[in-house]
Protein backbone atom coordinates (compact mmCIF):
# COMPACT_ATOMS: atom_id res chain seq x y z
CA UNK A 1 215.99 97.39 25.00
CA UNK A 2 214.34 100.52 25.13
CA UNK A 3 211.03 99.34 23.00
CA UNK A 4 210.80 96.24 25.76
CA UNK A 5 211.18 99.05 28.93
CA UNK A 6 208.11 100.93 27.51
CA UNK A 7 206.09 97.77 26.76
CA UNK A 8 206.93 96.61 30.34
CA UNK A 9 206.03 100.30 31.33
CA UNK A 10 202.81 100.31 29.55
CA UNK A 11 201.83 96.68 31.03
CA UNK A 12 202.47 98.33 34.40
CA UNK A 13 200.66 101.16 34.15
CA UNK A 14 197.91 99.27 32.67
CA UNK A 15 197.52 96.80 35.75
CA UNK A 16 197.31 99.81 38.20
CA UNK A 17 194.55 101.69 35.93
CA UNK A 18 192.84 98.44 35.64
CA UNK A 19 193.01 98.17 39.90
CA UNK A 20 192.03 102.18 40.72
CA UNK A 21 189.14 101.13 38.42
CA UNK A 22 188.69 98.40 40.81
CA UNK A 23 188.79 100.66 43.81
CA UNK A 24 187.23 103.44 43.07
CA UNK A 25 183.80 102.06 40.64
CA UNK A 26 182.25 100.48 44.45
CA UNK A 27 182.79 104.11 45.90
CA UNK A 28 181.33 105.44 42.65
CA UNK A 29 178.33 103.53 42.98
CA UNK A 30 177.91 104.12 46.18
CA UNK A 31 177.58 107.81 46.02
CA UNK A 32 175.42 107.75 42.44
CA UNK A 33 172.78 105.69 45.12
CA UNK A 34 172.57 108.02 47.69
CA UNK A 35 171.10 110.45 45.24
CA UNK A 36 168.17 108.01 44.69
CA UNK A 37 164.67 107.28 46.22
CA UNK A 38 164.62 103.77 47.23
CA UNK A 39 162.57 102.69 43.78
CA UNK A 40 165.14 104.08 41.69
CA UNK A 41 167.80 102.12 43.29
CA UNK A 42 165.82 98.70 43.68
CA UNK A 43 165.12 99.15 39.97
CA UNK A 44 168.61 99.55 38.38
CA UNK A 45 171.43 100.44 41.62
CA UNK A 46 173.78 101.00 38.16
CA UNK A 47 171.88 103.73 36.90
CA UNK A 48 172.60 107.26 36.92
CA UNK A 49 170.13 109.14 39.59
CA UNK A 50 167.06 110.78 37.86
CA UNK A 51 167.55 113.74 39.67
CA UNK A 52 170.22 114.67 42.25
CA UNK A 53 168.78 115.62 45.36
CA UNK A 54 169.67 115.81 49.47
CA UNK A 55 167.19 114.67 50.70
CA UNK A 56 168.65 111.39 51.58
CA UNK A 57 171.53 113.25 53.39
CA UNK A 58 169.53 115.37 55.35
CA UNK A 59 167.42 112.19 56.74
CA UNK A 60 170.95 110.19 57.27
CA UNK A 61 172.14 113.20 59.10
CA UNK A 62 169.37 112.92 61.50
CA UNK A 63 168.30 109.58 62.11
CA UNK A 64 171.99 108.48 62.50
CA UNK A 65 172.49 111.83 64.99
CA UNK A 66 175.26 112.79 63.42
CA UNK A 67 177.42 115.05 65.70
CA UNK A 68 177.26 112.84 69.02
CA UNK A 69 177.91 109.59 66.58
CA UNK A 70 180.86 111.22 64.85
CA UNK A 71 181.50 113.02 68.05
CA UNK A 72 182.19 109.33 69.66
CA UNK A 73 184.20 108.26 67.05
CA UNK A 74 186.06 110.80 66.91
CA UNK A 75 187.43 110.44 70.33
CA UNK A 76 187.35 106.40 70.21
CA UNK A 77 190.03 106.70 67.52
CA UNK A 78 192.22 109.82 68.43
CA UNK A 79 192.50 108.59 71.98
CA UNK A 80 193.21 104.88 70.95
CA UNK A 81 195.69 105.59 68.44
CA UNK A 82 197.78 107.85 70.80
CA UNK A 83 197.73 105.50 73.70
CA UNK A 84 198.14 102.53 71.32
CA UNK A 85 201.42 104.43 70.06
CA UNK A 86 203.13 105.65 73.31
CA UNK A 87 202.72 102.48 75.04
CA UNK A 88 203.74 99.86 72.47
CA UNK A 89 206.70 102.28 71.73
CA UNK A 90 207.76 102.61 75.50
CA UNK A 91 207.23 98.93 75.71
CA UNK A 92 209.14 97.78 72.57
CA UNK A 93 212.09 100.07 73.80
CA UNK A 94 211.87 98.29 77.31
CA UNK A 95 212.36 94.87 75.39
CA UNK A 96 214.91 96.05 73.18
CA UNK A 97 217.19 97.87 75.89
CA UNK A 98 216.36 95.18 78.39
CA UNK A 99 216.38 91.30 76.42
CA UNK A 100 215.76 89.39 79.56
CA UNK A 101 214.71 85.86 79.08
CA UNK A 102 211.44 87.41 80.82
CA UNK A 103 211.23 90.20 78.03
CA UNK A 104 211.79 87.47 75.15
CA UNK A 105 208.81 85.12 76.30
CA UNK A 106 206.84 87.69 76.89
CA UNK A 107 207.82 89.79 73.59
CA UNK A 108 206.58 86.52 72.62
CA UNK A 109 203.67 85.61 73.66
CA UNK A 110 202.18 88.94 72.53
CA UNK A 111 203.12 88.13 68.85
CA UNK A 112 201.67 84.39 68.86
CA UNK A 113 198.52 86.70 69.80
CA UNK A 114 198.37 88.10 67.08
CA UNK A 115 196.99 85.08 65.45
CA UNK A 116 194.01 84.13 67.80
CA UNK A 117 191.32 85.47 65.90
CA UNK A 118 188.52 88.27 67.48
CA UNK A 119 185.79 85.67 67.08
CA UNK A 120 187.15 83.25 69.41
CA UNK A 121 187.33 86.23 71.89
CA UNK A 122 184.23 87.82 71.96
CA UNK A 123 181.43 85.84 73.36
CA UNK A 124 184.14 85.69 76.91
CA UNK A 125 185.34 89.45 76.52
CA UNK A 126 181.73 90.59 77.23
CA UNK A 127 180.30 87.99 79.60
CA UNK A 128 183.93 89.34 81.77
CA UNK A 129 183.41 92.57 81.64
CA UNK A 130 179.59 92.82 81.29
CA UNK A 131 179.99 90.86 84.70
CA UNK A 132 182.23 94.17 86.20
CA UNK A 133 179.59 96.54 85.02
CA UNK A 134 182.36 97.80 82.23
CA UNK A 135 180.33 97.29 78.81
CA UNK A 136 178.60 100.54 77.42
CA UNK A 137 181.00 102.70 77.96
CA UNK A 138 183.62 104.55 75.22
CA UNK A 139 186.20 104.30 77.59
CA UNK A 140 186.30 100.65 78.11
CA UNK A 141 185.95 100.27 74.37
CA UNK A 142 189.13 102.62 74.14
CA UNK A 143 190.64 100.25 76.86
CA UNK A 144 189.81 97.16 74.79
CA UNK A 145 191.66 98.37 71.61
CA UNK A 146 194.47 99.50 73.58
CA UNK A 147 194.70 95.76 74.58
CA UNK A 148 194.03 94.58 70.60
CA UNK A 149 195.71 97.03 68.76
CA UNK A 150 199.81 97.02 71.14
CA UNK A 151 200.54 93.57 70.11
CA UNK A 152 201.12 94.52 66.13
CA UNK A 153 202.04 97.83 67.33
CA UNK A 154 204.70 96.73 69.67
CA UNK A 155 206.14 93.94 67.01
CA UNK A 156 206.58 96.57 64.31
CA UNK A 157 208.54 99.20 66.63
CA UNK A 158 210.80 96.43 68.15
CA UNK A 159 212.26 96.08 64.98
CA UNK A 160 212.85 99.70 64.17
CA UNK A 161 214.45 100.13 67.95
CA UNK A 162 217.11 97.75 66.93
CA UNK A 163 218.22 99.89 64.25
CA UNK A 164 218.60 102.77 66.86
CA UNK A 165 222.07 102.74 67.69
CA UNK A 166 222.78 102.96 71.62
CA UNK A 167 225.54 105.34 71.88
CA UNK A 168 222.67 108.03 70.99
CA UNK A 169 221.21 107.47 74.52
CA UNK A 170 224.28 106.64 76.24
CA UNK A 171 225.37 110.45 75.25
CA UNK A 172 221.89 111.75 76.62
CA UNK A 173 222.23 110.42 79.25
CA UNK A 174 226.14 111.49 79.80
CA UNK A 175 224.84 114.98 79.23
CA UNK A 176 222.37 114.72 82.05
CA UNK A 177 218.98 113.12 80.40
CA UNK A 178 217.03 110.94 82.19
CA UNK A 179 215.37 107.63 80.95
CA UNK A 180 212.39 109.54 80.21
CA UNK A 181 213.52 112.45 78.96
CA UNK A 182 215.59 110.26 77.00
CA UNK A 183 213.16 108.53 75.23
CA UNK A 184 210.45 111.24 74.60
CA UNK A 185 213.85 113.54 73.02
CA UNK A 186 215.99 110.97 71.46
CA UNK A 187 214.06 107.41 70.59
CA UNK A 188 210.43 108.75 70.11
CA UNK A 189 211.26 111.16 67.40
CA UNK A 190 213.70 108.92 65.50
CA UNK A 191 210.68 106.47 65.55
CA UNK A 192 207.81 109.32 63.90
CA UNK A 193 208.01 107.42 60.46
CA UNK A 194 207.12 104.42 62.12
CA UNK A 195 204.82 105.74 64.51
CA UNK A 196 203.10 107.51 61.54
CA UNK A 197 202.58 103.98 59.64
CA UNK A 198 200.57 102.46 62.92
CA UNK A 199 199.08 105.49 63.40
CA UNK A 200 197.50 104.97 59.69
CA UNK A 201 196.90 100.97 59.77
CA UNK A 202 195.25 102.01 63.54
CA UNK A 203 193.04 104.79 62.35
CA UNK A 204 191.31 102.65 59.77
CA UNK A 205 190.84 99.76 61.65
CA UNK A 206 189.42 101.78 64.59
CA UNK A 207 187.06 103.90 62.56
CA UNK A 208 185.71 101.61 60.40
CA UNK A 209 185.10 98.75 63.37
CA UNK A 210 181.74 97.10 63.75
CA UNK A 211 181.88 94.66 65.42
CA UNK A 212 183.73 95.17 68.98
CA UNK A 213 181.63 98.53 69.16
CA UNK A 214 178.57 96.37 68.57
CA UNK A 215 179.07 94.27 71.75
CA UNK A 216 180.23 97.03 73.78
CA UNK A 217 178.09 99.80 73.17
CA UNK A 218 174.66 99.52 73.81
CA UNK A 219 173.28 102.97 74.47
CA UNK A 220 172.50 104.80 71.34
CA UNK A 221 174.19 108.10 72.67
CA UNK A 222 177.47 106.44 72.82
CA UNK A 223 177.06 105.09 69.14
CA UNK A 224 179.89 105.10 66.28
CA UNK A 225 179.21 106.24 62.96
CA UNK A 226 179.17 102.54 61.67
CA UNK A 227 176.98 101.52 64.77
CA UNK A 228 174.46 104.30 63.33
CA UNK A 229 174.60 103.48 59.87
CA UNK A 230 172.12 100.38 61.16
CA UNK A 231 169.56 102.45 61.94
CA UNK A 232 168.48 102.42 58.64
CA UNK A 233 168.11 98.55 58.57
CA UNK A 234 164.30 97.49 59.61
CA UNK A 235 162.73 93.84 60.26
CA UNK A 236 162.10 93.03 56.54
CA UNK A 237 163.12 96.41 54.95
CA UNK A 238 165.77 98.19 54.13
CA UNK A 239 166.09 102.28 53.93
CA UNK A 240 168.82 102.29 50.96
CA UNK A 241 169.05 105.65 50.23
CA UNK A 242 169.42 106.97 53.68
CA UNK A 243 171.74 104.34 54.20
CA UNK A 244 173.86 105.09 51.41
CA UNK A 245 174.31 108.95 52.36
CA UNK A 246 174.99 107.49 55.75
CA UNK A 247 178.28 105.25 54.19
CA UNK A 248 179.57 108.24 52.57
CA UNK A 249 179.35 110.52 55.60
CA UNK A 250 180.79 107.89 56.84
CA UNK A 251 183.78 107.65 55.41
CA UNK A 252 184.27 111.04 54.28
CA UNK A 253 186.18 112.01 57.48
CA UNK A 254 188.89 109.67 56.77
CA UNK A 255 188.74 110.25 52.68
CA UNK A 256 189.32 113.84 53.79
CA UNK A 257 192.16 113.55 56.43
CA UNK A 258 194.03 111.36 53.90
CA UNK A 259 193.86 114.41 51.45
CA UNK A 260 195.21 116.60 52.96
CA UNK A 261 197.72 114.16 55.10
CA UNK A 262 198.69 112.07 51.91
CA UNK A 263 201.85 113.92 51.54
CA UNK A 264 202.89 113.18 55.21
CA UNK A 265 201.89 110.22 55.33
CA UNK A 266 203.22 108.40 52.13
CA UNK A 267 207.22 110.35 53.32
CA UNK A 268 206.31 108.59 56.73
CA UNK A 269 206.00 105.26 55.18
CA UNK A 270 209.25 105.90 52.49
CA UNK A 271 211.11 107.51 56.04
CA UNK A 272 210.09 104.02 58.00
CA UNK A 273 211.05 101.81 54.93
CA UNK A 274 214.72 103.44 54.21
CA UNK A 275 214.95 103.24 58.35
């Protein structure tokens, strides 16, 4: 019994250091290239660099204007994520506490949307609001992933409000609470764990986006970081060392916020799941 646990054991731990290989060899070689002059890498991308040096980095820092592009994304995704978590949670309660046939069709509807795909949605979204003068703009682009991002949002807190028993905001509101004050004291903390799992699955999908930015933001000075990693892309050329110090500044901002939030963030996932 015990010589079949540690063969099962060893199996296991063997699939998981066989996928971290998996994840981490891509990242690996992505930050060996952006060491390398462009001849290096079109000669053999899987060899070591000749010679480390940052001189790719300091030309990816530049062209790509660092500050205002990280600058925009940094406020893109903060500002989205909070306003994609209040409202879906305020709205999720509302269905909950209030199951109207109203509430149910349209609790509804939002899920089915879930499964119309971004592509079918696109060419429309910016003929609309290019029409209304609304494209190139950060704020409409926050605006638009409020609109894509409650949906999921709003389906995984409606579960997690059903587990909240009533009588905890019937006694609030005994002791003199209002709805509000109600919710922001006694339902929004209860819901953290889960609010720190969207805020997660949000983060990464807002940072890392391409493509809505690409159609909404035109003006270089309102740029992401992944809109100015294509900077580096010519006609018939491409700048690959630039562009690979450009990927790993990049991502580094959300590599190092998971770092030092991993602790958090893995208890707010365990929290949600015993929830």
């Amino acid at each position: 019994m015990a010589g079949s646990r540690r063969i099962t054991s060893f199996f296991k731990l063997l699939l998981l250091s066989l996928a971290l290989i998996l994840f981490i060899v891509p990242f690996a070689f992505l930050l060996l290239n952006s060491f390398k002059e462009n001849k290096e890498i079109t000669a053999n991308p899987l060899s070591l660099p000749g010679s480390f040096s940052m001189d790719n980095y300091a030309n990816a820092f530049d062209k790509m204007n660092y500050v205002d592009a990280f600058t925009n994304s940094f406020i893109i995704t903060v500002l989205s994520v909070l306003l994609i978590s209040l409202f879906a949670a305020m709205t999720a309660h509302y269905f909950v506490r209030n199951p109207t046939k109203g509430n149910q069709y349209t609790f509804l509807l939002m899920v089915a949307s879930m499964i119309i795909p971004f592509q079918a949605l696109m060419i429309p979204l910016v003929k609309v609001y290019g029409s209304l003068d609304m494209l190139n703009s950060k704020w409409s682009l926050i605006y638009m992933y409020i609109g894509f991002g409650s949906s999921l949002a709003v389906f995984i807190y409606h579960g997690f409000v059903k587990g909240i028993p009533k009588e905890l905001e019937e006694a609030a509101l005994i002791d003199g609470c209002t709805r509000v004050q109600t919710f922001f004291r006694i339902v929004f903390p209860v819901l953290m764990p889960t609010t720190a799992t969207i805020a997660i699955l949000n983060v990464l999908w807002i940072w890392n986006d391409f493509l809505l930015p690409s159609l909404v933001l035109t003006d270089p000075e309102q740029r992401t970081l992944p809109l100015s990693t294509f900077n580096f892309y010519g006609t018939y050329t491409v700048d690959f060392g630039p562009l690979m110090a450009s990927l790993v500044l990049t991502v580094l901002p959300i590599v190092v916020v998971y770092l030092f939030a991993q602790k958090y963030i893995i208890q707010g996932v365990m929290q949600g799941a015993v929830k």
